[in-house]
N, C-alpha and C. Protein backbone atom coordinates (compact mmCIF):
# COMPACT_ATOMS: atom_id res chain seq x y z
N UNK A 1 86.97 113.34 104.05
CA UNK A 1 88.34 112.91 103.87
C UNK A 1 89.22 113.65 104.86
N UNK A 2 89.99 112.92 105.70
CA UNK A 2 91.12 114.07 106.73
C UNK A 2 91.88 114.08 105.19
N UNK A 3 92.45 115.26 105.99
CA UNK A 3 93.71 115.86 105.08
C UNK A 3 94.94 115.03 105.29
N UNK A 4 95.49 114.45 106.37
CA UNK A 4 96.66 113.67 106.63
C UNK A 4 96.27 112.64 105.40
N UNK A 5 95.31 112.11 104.75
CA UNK A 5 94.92 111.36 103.54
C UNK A 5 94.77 111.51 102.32
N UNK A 6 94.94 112.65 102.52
CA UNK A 6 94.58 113.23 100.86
C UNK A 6 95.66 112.76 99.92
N UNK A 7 97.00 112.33 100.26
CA UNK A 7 97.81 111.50 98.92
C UNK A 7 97.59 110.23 98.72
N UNK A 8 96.95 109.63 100.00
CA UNK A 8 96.16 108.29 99.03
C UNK A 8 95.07 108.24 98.53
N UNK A 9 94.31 109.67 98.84
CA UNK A 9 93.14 109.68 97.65
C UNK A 9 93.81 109.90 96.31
N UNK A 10 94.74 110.84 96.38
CA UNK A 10 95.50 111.21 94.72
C UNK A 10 95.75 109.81 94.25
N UNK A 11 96.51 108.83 94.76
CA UNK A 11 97.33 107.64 94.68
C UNK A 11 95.96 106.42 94.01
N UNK A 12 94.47 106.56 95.01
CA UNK A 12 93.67 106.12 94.17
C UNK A 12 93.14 106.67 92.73
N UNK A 13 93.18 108.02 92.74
CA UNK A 13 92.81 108.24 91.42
C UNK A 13 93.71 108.18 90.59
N UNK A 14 95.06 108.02 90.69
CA UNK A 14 95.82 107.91 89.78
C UNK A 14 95.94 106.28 89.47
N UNK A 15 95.31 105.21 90.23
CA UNK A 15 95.51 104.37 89.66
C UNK A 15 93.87 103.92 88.71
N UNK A 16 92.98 104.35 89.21
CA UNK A 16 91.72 104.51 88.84
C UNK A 16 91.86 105.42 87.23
N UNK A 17 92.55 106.03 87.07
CA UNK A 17 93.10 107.38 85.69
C UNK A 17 93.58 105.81 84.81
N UNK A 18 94.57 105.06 85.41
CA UNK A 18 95.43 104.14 84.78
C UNK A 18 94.36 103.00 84.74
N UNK A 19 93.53 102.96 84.92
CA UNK A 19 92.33 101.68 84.69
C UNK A 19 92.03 100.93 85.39
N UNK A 20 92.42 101.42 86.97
CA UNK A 20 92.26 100.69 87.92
C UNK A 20 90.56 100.57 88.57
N UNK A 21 90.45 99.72 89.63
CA UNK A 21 89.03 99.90 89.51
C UNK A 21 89.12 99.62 91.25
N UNK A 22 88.29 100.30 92.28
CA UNK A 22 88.28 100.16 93.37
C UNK A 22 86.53 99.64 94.39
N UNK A 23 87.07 98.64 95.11
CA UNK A 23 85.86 98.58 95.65
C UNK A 23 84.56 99.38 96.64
N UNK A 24 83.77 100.45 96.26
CA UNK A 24 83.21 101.28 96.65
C UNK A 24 81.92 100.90 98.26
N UNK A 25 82.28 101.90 99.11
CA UNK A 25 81.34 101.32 99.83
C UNK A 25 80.28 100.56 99.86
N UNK A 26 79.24 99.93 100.22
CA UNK A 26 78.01 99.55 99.74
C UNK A 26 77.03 101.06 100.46
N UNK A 27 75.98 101.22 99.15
CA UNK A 27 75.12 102.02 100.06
C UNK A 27 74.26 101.88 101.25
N UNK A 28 74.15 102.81 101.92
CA UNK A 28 73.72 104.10 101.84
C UNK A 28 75.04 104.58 102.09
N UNK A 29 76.36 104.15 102.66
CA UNK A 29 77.75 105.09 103.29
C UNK A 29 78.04 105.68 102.08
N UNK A 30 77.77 105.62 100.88
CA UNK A 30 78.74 106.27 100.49
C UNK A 30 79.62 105.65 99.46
N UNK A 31 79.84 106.83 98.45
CA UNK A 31 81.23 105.62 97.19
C UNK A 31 82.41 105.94 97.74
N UNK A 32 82.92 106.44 99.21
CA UNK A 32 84.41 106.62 99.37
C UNK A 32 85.19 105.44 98.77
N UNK A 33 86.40 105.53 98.45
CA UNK A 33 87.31 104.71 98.35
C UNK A 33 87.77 103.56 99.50
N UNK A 34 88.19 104.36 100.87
CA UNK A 34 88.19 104.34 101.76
C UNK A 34 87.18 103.79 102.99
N UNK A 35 87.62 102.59 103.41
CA UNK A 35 86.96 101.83 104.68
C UNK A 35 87.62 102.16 105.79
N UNK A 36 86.72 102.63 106.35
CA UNK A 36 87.82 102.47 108.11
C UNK A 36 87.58 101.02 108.54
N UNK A 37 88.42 100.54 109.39
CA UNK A 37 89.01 99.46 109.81
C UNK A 37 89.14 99.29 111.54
N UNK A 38 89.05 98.38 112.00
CA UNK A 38 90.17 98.51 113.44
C UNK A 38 91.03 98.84 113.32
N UNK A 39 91.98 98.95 112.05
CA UNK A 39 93.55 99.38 112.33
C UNK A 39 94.00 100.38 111.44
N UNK A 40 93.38 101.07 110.34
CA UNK A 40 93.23 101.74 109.11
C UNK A 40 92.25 101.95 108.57
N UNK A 41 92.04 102.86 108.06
CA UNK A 41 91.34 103.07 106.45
C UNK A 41 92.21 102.45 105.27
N UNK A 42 91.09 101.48 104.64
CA UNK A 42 91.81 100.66 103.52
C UNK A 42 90.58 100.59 102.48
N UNK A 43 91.60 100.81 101.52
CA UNK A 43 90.39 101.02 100.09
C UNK A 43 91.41 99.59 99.18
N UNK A 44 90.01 98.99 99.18
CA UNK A 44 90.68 97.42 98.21
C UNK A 44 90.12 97.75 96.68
N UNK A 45 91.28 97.61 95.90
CA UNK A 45 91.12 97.35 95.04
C UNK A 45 90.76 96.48 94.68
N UNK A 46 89.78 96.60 92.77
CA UNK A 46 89.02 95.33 92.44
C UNK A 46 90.23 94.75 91.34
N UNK A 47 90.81 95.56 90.81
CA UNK A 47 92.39 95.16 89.78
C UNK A 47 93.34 95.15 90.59
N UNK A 48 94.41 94.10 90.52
CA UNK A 48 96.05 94.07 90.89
C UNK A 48 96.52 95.77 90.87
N UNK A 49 97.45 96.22 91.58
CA UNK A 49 97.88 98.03 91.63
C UNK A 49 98.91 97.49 90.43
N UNK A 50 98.94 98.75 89.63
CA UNK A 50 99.83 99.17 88.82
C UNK A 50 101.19 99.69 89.72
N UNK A 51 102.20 98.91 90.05
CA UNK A 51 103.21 100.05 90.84
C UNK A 51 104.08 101.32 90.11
N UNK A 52 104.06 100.95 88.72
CA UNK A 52 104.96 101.55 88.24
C UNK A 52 104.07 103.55 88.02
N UNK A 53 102.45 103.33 87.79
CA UNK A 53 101.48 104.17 88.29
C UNK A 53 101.61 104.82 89.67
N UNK A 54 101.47 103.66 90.61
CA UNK A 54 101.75 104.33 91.76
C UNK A 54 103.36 105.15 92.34
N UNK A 55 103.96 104.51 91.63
CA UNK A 55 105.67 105.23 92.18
C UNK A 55 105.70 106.68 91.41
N UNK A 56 104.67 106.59 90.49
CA UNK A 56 104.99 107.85 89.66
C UNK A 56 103.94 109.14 90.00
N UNK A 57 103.02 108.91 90.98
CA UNK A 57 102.49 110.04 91.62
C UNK A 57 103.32 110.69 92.29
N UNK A 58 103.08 112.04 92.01
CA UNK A 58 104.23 112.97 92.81
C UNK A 58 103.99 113.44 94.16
N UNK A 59 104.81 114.06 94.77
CA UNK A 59 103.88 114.33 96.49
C UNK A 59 103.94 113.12 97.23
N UNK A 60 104.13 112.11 97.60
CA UNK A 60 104.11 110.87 98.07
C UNK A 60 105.21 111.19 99.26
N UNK A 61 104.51 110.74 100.38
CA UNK A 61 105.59 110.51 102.03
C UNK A 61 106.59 109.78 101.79
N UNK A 62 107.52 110.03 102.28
CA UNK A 62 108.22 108.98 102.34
C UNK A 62 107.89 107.30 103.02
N UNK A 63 106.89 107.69 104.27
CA UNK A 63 106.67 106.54 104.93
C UNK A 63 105.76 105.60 103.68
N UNK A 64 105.30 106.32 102.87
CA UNK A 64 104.67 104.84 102.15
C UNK A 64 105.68 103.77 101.53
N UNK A 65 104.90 102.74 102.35
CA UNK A 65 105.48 101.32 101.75
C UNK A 65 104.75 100.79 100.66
N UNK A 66 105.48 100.55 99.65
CA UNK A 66 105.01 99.75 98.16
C UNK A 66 105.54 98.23 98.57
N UNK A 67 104.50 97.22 98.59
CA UNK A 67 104.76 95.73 98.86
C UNK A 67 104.34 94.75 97.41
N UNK A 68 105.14 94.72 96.44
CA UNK A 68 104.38 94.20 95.38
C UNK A 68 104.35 92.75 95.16
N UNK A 69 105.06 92.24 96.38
CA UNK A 69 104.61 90.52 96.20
C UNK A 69 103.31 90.58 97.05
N UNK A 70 102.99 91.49 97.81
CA UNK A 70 101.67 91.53 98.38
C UNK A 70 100.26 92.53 97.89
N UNK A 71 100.67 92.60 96.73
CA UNK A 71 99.70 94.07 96.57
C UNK A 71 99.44 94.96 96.97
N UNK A 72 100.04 95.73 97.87
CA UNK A 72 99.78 96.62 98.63
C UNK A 72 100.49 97.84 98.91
N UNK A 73 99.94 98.82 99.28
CA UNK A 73 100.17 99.90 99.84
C UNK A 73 100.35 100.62 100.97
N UNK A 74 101.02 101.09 101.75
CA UNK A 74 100.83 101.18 103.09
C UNK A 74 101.58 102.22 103.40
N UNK A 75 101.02 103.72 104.28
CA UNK A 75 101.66 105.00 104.52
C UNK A 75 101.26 104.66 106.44
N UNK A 76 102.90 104.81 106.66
CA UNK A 76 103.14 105.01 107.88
C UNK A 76 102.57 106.43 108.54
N UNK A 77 102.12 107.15 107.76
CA UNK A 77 102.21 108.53 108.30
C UNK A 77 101.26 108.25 108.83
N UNK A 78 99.72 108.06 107.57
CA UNK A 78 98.11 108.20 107.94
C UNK A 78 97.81 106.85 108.51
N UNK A 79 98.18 105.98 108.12
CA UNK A 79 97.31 104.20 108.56
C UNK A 79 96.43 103.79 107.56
N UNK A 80 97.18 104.68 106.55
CA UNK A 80 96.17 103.80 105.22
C UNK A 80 96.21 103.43 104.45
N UNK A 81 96.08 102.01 104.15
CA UNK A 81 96.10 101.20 103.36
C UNK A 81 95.48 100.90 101.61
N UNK A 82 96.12 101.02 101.08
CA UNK A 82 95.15 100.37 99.51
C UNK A 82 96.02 98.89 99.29
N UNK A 83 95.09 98.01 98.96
CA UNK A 83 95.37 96.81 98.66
C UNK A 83 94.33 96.17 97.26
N UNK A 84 95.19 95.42 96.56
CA UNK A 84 95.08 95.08 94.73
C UNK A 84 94.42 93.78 95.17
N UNK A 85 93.98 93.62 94.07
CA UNK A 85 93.20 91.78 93.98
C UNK A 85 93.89 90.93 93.96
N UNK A 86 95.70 91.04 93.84
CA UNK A 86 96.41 89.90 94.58
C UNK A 86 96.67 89.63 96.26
N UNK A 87 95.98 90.39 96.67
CA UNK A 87 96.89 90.82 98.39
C UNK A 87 95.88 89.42 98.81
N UNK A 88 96.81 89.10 99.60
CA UNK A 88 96.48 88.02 100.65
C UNK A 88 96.61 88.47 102.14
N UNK A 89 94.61 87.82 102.11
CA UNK A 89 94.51 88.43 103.81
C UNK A 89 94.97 88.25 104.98
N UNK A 90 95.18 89.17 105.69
CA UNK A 90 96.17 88.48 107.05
C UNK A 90 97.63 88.99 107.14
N UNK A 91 98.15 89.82 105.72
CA UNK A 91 99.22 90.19 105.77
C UNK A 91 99.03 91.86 105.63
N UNK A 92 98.25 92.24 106.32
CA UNK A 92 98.29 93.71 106.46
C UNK A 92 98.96 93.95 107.73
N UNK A 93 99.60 95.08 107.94
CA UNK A 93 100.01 95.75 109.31
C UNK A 93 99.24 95.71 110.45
N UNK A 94 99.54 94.89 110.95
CA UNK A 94 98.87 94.79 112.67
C UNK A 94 97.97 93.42 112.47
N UNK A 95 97.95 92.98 111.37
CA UNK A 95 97.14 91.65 111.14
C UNK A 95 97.79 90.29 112.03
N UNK A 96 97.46 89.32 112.19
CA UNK A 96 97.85 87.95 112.67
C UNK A 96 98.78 87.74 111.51
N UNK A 97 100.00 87.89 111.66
CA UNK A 97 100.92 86.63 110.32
C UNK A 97 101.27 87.86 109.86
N UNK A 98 101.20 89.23 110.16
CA UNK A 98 101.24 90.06 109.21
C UNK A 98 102.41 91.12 110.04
């Protein structure tokens, strides 16, 4: 885990604490939360995000963006993304349409 990441690991376990459920690598990589990407590390959730969970973790950047007609999560600081089982693909940061 870099450290510039470590509040969206908190941010997953606090929604994972709240009954959230996240999609885990496939083996052999590993159960990180966290996929690297061409453009991010993004950990998809298998449940819709709780926002009212997520606004209430403490420690949080300011650069994170909460998008809740899109499911998503997004910290300007690190490039990393968590996205819920409503997010529609294509509308992530740096995506086509996005």
């Amino acid at each position: 885990m870099e450290h510039s990441q470590r509040h969206m690991y908190e941010m997953v376990d606090a929604l994972v604490r709240a009954g959230g459920r996240f999609r885990p690598r496939p083996t052999p990589l590993g159960d990180d939360a966290f996929w690297p990407t061409k453009t991010d590390q993004r950990c998809s959730m298998e449940t819709p995000i709780d926002f009212a969970v997520a606004r209430s973790v403490p420690g949080q950047p300011a650069d994170l963006g909460f998008d809740e007609d899109d499911d998503m999560i997004s910290c300007g600081l690190c490039w990393a993304t968590i996205t819920g089982a409503n997010h529609r693909p294509g509308t992530t940061w740096g995506a086509p349409g996005g």
